[in-house]
N, C-alpha and C. Protein backbone atom coordinates (compact mmCIF):
# COMPACT_ATOMS: atom_id res chain seq x y z
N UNK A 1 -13.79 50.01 38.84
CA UNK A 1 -13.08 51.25 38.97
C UNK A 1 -11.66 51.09 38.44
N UNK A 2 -11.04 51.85 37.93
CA UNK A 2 -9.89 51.60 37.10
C UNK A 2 -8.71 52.49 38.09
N UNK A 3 -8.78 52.50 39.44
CA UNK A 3 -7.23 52.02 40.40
C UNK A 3 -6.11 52.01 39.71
N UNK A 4 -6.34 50.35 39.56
CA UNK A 4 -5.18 49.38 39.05
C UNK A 4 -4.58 50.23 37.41
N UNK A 5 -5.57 50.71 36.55
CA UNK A 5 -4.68 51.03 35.24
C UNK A 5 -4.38 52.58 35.76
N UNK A 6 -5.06 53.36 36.85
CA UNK A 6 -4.69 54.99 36.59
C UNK A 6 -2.94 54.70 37.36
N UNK A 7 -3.15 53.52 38.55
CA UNK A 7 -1.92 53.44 39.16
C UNK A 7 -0.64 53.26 38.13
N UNK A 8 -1.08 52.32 37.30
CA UNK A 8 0.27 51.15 36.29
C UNK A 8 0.60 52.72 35.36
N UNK A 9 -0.70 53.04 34.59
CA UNK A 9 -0.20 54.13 34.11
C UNK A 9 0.71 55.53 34.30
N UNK A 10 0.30 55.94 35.99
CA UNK A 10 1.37 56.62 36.44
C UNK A 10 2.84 56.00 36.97
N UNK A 11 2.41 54.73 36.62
CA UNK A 11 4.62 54.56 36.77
C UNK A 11 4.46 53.85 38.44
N UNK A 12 3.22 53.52 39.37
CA UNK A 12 3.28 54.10 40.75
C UNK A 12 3.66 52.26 40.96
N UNK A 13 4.07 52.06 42.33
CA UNK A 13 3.70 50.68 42.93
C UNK A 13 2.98 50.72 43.98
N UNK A 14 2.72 49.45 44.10
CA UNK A 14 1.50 49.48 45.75
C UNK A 14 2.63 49.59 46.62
N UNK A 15 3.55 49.66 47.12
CA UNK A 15 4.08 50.24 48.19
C UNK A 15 3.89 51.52 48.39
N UNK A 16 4.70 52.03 47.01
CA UNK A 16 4.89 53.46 47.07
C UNK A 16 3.63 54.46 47.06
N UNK A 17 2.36 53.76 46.68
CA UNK A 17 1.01 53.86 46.40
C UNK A 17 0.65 54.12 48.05
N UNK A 18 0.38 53.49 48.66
CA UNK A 18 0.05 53.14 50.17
C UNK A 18 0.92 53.54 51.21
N UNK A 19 2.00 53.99 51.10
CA UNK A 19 3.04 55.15 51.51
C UNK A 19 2.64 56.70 51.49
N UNK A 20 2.09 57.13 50.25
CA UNK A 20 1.64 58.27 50.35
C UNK A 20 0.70 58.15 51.22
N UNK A 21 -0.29 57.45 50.54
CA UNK A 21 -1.66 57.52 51.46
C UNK A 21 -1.95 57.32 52.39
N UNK A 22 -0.55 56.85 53.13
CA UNK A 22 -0.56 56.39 54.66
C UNK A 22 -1.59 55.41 55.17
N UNK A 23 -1.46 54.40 54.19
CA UNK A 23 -2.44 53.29 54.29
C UNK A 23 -1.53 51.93 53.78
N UNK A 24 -2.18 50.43 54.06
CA UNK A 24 -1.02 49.57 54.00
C UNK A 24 -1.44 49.00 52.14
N UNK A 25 -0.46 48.55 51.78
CA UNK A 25 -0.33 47.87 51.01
C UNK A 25 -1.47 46.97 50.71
N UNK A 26 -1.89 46.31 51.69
CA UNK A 26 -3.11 45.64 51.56
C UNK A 26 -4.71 45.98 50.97
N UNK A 27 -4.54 47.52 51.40
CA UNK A 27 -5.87 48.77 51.29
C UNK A 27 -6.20 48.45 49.94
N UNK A 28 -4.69 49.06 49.56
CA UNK A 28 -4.49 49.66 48.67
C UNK A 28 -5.06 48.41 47.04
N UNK A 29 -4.30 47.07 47.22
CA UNK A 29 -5.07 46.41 46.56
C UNK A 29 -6.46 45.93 46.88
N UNK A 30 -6.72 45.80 47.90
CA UNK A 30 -8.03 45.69 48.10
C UNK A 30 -9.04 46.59 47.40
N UNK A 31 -8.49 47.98 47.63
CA UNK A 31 -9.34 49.02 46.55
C UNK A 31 -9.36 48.23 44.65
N UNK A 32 -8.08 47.94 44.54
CA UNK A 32 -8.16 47.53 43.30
C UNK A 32 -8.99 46.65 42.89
N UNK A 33 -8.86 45.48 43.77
CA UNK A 33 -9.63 43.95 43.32
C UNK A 33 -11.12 44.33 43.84
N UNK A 34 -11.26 45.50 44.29
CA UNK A 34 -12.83 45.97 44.16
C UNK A 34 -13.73 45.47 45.35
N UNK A 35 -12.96 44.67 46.42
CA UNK A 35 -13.13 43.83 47.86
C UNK A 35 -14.19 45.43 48.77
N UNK A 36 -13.08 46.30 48.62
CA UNK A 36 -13.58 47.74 49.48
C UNK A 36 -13.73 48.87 48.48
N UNK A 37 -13.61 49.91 48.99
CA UNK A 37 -13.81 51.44 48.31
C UNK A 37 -13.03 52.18 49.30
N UNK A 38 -12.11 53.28 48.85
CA UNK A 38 -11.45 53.98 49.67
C UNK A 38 -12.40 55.07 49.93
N UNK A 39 -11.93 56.29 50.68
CA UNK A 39 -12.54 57.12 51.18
C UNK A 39 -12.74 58.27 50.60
N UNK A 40 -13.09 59.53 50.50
CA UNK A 40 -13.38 60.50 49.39
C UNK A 40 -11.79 61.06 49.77
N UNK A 41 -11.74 61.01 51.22
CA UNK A 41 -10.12 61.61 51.08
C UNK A 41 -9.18 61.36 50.38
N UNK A 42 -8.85 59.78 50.37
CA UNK A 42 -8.00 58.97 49.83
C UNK A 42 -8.03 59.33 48.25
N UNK A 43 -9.21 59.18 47.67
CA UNK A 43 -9.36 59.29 46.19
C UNK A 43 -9.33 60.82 45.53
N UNK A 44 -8.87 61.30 46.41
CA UNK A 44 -8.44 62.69 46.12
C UNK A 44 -7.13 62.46 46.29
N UNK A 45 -6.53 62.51 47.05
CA UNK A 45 -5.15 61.98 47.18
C UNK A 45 -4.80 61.00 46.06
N UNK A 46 -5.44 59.94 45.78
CA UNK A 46 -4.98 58.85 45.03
C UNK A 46 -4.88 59.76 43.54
N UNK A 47 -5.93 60.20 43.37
CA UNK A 47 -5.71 61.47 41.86
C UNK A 47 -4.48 62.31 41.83
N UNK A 48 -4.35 63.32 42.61
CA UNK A 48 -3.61 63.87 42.56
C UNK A 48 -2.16 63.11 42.21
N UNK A 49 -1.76 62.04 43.47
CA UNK A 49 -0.97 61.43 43.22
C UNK A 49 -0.12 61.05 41.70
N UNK A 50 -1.66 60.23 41.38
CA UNK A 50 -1.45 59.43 39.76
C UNK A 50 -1.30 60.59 38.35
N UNK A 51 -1.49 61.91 38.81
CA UNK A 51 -2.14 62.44 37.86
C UNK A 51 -3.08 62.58 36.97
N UNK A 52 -4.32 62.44 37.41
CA UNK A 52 -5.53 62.17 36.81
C UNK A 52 -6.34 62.55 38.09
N UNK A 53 -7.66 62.79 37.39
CA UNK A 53 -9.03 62.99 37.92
C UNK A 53 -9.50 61.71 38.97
N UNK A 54 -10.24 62.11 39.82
CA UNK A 54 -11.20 61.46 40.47
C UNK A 54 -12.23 60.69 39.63
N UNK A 55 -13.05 61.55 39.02
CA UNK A 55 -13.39 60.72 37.54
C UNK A 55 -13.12 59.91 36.80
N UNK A 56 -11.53 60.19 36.46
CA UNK A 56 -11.02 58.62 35.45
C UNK A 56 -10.88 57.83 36.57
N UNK A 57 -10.16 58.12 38.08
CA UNK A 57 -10.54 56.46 39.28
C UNK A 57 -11.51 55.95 38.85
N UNK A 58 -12.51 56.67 38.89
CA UNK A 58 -14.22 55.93 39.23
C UNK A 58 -14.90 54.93 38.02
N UNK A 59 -13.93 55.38 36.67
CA UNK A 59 -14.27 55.18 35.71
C UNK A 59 -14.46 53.79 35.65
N UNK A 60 -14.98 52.63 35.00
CA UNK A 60 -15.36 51.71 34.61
C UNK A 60 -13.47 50.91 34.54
N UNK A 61 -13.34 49.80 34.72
CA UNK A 61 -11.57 49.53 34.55
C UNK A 61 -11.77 48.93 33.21
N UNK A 62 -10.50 49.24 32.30
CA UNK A 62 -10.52 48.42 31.46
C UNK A 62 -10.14 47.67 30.87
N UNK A 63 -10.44 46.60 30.44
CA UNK A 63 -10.28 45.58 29.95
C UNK A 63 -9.45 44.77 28.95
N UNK A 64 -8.61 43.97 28.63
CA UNK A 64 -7.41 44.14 27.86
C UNK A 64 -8.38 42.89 26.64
């Protein structure tokens, strides 16, 4: 799931990331490194946030 690039791409940090979402810092990479999955709430929130779709989250991450 591409988290980590919709986050970097909106400018965001995992603090400030996990602040909105009222979730810790920890979640929040954990969602990234792919350990958990956030919640449908969260990833609505997390979109909005980043500016982007729920869709590009879910999307495949990619690869440098």
């Amino acid at each position: 799931m591409a988290f980590r690039t919709e986050r970097k791409r909106a400018g965001r940090g995992l603090n400030e990331t996990a602040e909105y979402l009222g979730v810790t810092k920890q979640a929040v990479n954990g969602w990234e490194r792919g350990a958990f999955e956030p919640g449908i709430g969260a990833l609505k929130k997390m979109a909005e946030f980043y500016g982007c779709t729920v869709d590009e989250l879910l999307a495949p991450e990619e690869t440098d």
